[in-house]
C-alpha atoms as a PDB file:
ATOM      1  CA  UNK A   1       5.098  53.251 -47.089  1.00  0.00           C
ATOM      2  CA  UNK A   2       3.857  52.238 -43.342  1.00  0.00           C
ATOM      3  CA  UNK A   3       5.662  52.728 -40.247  1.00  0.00           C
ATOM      4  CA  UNK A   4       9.347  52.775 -40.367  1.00  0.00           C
ATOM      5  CA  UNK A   5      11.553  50.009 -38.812  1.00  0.00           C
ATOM      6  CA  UNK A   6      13.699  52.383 -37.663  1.00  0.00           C
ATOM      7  CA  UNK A   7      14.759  56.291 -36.647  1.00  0.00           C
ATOM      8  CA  UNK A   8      17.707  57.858 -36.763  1.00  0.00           C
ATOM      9  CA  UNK A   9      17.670  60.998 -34.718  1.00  0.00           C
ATOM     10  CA  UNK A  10      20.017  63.701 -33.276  1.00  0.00           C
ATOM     11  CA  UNK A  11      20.467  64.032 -29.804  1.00  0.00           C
ATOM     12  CA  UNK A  12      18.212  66.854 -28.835  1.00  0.00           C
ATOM     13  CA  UNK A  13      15.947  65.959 -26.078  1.00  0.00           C
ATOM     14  CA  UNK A  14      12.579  66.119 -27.765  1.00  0.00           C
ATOM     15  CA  UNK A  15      13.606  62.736 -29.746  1.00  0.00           C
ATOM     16  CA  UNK A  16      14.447  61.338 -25.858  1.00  0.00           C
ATOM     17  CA  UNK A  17      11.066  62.298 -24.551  1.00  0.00           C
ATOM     18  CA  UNK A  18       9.442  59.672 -22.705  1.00  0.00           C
ATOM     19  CA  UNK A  19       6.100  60.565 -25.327  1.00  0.00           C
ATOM     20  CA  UNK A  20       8.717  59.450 -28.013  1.00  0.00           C
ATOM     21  CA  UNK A  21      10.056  56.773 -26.580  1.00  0.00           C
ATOM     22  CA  UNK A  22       6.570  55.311 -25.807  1.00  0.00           C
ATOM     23  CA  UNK A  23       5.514  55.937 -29.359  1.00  0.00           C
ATOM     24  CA  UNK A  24       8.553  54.221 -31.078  1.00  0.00           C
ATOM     25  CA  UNK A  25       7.735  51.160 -28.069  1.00  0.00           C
ATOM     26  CA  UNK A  26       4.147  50.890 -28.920  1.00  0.00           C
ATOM     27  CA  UNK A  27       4.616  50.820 -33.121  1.00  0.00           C
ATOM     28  CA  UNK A  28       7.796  48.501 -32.915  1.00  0.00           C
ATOM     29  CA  UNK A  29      10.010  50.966 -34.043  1.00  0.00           C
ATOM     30  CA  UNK A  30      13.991  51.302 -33.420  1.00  0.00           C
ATOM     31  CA  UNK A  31      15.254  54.640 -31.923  1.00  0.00           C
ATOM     32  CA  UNK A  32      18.793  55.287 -32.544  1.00  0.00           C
ATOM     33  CA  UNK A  33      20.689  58.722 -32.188  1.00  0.00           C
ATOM     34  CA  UNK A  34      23.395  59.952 -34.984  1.00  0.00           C
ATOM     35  CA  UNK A  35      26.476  60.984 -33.262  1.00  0.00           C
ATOM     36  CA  UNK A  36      27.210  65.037 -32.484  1.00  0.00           C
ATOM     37  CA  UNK A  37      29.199  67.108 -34.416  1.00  0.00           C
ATOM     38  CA  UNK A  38      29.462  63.932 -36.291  1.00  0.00           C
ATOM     39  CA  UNK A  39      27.539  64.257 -39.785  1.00  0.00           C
ATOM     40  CA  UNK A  40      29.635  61.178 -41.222  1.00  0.00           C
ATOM     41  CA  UNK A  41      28.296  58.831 -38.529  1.00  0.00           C
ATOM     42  CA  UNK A  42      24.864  59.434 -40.017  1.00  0.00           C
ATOM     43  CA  UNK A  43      25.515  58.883 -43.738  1.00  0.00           C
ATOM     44  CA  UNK A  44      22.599  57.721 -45.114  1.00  0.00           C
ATOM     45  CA  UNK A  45      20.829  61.124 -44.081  1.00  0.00           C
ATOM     46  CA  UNK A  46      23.839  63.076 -45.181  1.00  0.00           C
ATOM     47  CA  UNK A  47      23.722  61.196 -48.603  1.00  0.00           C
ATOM     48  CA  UNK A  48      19.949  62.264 -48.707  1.00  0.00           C
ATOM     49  CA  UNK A  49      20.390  65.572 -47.717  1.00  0.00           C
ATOM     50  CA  UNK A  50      22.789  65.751 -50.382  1.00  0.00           C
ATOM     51  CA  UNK A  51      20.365  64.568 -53.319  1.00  0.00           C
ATOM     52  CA  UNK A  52      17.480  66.847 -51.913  1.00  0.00           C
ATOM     53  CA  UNK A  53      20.145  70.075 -52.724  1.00  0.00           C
ATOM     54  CA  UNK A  54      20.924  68.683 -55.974  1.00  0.00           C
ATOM     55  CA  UNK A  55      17.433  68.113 -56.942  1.00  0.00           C
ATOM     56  CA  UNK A  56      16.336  72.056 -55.483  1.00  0.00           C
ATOM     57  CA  UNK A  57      19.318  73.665 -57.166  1.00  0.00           C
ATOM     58  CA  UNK A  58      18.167  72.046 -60.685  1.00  0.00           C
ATOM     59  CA  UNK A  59      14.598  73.089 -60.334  1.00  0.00           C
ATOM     60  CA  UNK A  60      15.574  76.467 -58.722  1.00  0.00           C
ATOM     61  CA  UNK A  61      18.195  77.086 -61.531  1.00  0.00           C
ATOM     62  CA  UNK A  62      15.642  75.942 -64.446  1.00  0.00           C
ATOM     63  CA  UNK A  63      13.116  78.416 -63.278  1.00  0.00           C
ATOM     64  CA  UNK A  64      14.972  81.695 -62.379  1.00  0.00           C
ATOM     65  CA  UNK A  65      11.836  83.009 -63.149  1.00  0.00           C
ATOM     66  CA  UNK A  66       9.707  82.209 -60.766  1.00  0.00           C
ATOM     67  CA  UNK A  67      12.572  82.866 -57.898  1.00  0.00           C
ATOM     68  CA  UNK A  68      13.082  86.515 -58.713  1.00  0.00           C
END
């Protein structure tokens, strides 16, 4: 897969560290921050968020077994 092109991040100051900001410099990569309290402005990680449930309820609810 590589590097990414691009980040999307909250605001939380670890993702504004100058150590981040230097590392996203030096690989060419785009650092952009989702809006707060905001989940809609960052809708492509919502949407994936959304299949990652979907796919952990199926396998959680076709093996009960192994959760109990």
């Amino acid at each position: 897969f590589g590097v990414p092109n691009k980040i999307v991040a909250d605001n939380a100051s670890k993702f504004s560290s100058r150590e981040v900001i230097s590392f996203c410099y030096e690989y060419g990569i785009t650092l952009a921050h989702a809006s707060d309290y905001y989940p809609q402005g960052n809708g492509q990680a919502e949407s994936s968020n959304k299949n990652l449930v979907t796919i952990i309820r199926k396998l959680v609810d076709e093996n009960q077994r192994m959760w109990h």
